[in-house]
Protein backbone atom coordinates (compact mmCIF):
# COMPACT_ATOMS: atom_id res chain seq x y z
CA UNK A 1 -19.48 -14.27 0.97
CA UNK A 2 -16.55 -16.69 0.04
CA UNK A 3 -18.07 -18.28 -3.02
CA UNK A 4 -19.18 -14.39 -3.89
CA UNK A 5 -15.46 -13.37 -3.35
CA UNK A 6 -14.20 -16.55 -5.13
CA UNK A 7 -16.25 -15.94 -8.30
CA UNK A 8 -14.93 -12.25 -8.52
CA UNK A 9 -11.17 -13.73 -8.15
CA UNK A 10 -11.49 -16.39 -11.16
CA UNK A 11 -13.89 -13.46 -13.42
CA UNK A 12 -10.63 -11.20 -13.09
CA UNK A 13 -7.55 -13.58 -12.49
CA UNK A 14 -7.17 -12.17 -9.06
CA UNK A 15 -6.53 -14.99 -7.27
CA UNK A 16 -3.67 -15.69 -9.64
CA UNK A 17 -2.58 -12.48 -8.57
CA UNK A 18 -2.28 -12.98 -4.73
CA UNK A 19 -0.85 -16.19 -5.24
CA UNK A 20 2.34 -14.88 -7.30
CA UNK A 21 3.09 -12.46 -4.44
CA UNK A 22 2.50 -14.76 -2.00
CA UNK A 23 5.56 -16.54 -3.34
CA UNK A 24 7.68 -13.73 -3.30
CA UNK A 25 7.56 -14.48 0.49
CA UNK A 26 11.01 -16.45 0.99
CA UNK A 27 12.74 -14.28 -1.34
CA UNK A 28 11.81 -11.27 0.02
CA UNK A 29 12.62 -12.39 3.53
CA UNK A 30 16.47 -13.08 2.52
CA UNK A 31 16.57 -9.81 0.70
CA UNK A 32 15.05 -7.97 3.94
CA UNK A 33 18.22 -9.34 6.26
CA UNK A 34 20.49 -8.33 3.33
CA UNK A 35 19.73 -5.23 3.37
CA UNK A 36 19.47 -4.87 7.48
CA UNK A 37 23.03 -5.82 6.55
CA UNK A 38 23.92 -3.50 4.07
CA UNK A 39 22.39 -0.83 5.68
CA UNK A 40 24.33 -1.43 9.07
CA UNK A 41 27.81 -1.83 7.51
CA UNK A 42 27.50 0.40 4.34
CA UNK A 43 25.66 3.10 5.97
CA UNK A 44 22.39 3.63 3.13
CA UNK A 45 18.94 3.82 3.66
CA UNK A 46 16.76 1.98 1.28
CA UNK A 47 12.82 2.11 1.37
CA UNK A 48 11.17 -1.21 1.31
CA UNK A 49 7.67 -2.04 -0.13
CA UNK A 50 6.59 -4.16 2.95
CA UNK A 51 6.66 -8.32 2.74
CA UNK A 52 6.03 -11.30 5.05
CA UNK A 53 8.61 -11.55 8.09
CA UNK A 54 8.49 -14.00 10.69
CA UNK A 55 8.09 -12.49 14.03
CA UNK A 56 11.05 -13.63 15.47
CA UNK A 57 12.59 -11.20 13.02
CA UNK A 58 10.04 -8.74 14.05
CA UNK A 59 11.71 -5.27 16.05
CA UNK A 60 10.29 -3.62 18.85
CA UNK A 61 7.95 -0.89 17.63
CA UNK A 62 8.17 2.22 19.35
CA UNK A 63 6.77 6.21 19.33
CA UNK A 64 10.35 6.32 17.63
CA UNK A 65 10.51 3.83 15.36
CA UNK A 66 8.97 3.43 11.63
CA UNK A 67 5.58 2.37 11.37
CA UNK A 68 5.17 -1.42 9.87
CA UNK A 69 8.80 -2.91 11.20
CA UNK A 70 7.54 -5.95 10.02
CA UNK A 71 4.71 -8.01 8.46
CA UNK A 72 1.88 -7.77 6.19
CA UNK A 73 -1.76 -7.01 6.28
CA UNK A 74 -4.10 -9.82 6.48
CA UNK A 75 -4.59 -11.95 3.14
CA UNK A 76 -8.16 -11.45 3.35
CA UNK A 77 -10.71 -8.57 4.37
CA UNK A 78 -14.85 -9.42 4.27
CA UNK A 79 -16.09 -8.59 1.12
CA UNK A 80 -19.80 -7.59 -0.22
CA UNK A 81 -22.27 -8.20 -2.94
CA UNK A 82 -21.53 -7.60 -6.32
CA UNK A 83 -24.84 -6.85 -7.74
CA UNK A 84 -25.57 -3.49 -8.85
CA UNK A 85 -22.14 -2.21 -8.50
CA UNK A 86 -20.16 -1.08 -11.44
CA UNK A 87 -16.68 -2.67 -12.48
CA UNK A 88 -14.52 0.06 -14.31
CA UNK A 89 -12.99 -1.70 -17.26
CA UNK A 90 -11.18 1.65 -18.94
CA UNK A 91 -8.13 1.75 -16.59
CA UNK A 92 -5.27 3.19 -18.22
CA UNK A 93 -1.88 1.85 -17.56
CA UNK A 94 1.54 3.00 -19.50
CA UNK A 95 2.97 -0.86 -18.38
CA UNK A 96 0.41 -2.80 -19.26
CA UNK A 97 -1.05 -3.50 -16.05
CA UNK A 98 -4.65 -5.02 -15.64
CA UNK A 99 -5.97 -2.52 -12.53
CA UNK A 100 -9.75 -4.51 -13.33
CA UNK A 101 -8.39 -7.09 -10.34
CA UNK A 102 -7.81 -4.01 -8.40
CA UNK A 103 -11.37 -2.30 -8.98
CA UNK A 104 -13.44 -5.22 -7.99
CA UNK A 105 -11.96 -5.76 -4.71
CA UNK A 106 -12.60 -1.57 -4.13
CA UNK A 107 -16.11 -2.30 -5.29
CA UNK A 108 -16.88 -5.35 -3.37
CA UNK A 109 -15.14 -3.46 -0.26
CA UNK A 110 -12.17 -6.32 0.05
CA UNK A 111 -9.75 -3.33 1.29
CA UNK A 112 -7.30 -5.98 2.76
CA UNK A 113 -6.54 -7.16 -0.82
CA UNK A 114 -6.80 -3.92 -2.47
CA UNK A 115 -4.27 -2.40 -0.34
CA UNK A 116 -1.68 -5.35 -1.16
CA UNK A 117 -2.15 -5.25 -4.89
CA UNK A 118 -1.69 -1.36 -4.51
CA UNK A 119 1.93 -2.39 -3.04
CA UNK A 120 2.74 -4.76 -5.64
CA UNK A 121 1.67 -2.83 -8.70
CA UNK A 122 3.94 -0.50 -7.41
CA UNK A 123 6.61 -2.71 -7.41
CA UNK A 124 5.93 -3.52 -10.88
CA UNK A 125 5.49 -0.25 -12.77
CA UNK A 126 8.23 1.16 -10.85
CA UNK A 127 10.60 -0.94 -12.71
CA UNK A 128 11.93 -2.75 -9.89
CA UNK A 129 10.67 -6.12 -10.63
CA UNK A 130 12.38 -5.47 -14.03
CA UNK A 131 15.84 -5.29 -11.55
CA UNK A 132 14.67 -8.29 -10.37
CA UNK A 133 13.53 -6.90 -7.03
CA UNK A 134 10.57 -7.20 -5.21
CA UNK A 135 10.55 -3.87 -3.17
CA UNK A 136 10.65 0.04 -4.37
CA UNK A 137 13.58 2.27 -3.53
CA UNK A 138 12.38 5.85 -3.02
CA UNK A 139 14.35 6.29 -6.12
CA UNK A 140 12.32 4.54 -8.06
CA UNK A 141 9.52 6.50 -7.50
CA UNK A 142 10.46 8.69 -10.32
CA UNK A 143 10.34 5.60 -12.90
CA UNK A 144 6.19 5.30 -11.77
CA UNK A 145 4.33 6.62 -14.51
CA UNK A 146 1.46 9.20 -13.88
CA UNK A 147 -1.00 6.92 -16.19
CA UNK A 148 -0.75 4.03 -13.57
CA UNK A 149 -0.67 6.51 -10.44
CA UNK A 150 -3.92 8.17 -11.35
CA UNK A 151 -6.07 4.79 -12.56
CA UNK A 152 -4.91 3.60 -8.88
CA UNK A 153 -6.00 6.89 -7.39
CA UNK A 154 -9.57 7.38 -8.95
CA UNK A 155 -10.24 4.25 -8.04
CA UNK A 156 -9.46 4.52 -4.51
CA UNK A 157 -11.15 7.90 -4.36
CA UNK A 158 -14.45 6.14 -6.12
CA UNK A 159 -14.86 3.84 -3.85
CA UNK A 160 -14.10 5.13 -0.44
CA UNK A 161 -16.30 8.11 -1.34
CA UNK A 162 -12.99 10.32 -1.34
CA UNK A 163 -11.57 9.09 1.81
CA UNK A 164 -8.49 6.99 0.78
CA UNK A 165 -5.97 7.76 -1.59
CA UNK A 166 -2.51 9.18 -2.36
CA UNK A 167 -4.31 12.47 -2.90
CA UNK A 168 -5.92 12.35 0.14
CA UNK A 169 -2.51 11.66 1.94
CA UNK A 170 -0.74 14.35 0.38
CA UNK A 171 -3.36 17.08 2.28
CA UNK A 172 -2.46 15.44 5.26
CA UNK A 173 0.95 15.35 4.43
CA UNK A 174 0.33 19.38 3.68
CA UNK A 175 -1.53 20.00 6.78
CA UNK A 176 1.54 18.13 9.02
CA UNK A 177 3.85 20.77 7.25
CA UNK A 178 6.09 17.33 6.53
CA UNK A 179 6.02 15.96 10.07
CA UNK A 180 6.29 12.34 9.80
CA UNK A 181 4.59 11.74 13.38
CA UNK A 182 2.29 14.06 12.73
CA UNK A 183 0.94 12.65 9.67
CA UNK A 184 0.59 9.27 11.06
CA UNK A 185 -1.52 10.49 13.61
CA UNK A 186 -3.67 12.30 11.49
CA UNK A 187 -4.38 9.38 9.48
CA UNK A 188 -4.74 6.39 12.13
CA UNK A 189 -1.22 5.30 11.55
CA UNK A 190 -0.71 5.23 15.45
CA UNK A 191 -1.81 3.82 19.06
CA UNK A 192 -1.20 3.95 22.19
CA UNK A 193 -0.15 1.45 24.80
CA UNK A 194 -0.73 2.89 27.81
CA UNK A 195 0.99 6.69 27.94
CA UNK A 196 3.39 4.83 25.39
CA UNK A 197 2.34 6.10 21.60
CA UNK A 198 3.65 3.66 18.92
CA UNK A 199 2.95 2.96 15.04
CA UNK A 200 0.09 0.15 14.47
CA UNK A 201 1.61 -3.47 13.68
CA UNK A 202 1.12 -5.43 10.18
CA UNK A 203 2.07 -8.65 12.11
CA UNK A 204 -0.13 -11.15 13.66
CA UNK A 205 -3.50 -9.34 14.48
CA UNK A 206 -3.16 -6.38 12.22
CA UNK A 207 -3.84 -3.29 13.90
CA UNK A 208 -4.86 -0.87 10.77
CA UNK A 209 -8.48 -0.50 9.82
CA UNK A 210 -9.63 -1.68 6.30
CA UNK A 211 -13.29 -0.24 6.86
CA UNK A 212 -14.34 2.97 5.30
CA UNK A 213 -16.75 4.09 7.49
CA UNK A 214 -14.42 3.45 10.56
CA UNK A 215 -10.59 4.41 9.20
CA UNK A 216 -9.88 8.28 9.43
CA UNK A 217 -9.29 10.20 6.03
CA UNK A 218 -6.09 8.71 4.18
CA UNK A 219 -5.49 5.85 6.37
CA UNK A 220 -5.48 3.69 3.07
CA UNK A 221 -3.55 2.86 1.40
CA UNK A 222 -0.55 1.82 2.94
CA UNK A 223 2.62 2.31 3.26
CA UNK A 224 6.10 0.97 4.59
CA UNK A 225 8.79 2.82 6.79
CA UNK A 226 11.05 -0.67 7.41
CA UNK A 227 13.57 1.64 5.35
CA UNK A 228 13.19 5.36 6.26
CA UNK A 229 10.59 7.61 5.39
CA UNK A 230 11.53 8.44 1.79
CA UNK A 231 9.60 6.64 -0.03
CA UNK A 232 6.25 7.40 1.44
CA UNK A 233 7.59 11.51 0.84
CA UNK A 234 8.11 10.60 -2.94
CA UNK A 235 5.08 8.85 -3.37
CA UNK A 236 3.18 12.02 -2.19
CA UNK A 237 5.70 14.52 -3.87
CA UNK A 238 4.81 12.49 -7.60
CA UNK A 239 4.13 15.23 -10.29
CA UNK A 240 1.24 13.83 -10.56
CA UNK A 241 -0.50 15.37 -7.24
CA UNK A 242 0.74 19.07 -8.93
CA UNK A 243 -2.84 19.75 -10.28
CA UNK A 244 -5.91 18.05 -10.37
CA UNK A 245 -5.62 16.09 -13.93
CA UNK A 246 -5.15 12.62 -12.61
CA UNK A 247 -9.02 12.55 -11.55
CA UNK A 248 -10.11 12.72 -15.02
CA UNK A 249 -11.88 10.00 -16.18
CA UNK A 250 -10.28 8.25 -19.78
């Protein structure tokens, strides 16, 4: 499965890919405590794409708190075959972006992966790497073109069989009438220790579930609350989830 996986990665520069964000680490761990900073002594509320952070940075995650305080999924999920499955090579972007890395680890079921490029192509077509940043404000959401948001989404609808997605997260969104607890427990974005209900953890053992057959509806992709819960609400307020053009195909 690793030598299957690696000769995916070098066919479609992924392993390029993972390595560039994987340096991002130390810089995004200094802008994280800046803006802890910021936001205690200036009072704003930023949403933050989520990064590595060390646990002893780590908060105490509560029924209360935002999901994901801190951490990142795990760097690698197990993969499968690629014969007789079908890389899309007509994905549209409006920045340029190469979404083929993305398809192949949908196909070959490396959800892990998926899930992080998902996070850092938004960071890129957002325009925030641009600003020399390497997380989203919720105002940036506006900046994400509807091109890049509905390449990402058809493939994540492909292949999870219509299970993971934006789209998908938006009816859930719908059906919690915009309750933020709600919705995470309609999608899997909670557990309970005990009587005590909390969001899952990103650090050390990652708690989320990057199976399709075993992850409720929408649980993928994911999404940070370090910040708030306004970016997550303007990622599944887009004008792109108004009607139902984004799922056809180029």
């Amino acid at each position: 499965l690793a030598l299957a996986a690696s000769r995916v990665y070098r066919r479609h520069y992924t392993s390029t890919l993972i390595l560039l964000s994987r340096q991002t680490h130390n810089i995004a761990m200094k802008v994280s405590l800046t803006l802890t900073i910021l936001t205690a002594t200036l009072g704003f509320s930023v949403a933050f794409v989520p990064m590595a952070v060390p646990r002893s940075h780590s908060m105490q995650v509560s029924s209360t708190t935002s999901m994901a305080e801190s951490g990142i999924p795990p760097a690698t999920s197990e993969s499968t075959t690629t014969e007789d499955v079908e890389i899309p090579t007509n994905l549209p972007s409006e920045c340029g972006m190469d979404y083929v890395p993305l398809a192949t680890m949908l196909a070959t079921g490396q959800l892990a992966e998926a899930d992080q490029f998902t996070r850092d192509a938004l960071i890129t077509i957002s325009g925030a790497r641009a600003k020399k940043r390497d997380f989203v404000y919720f105002t940036d959401v506006k900046n994400i073109p509807s091109t890049d948001l509905a390449t990402m989404e058809r493939l994540w609808n492909k292949f999870s069989g219509g299970k993971f997605g934006y789209s998908v997260q938006k009816k859930k969104w719908t059906q919690s009438k915009g309750d933020f607890e709600v919705f995470c427990r309609k999608i899997g974005w909670t557990t309970t220790d005990g009587e005590v209900e909390r969001k899952k953890r990103w650090f050390g053992a990652s708690e989320f579930i990057y199976d399709v057959k075993k992850a409720p509806e929408g649980h993928l992709p994911l999404t940070s609350a370090l910040r708030g819960t306004s970016l997550i609400k303007n990622l599944l307020n887009h004008p792109v989830w108004d009607n139902d053009d984004w799922k056809k195909e180029p």
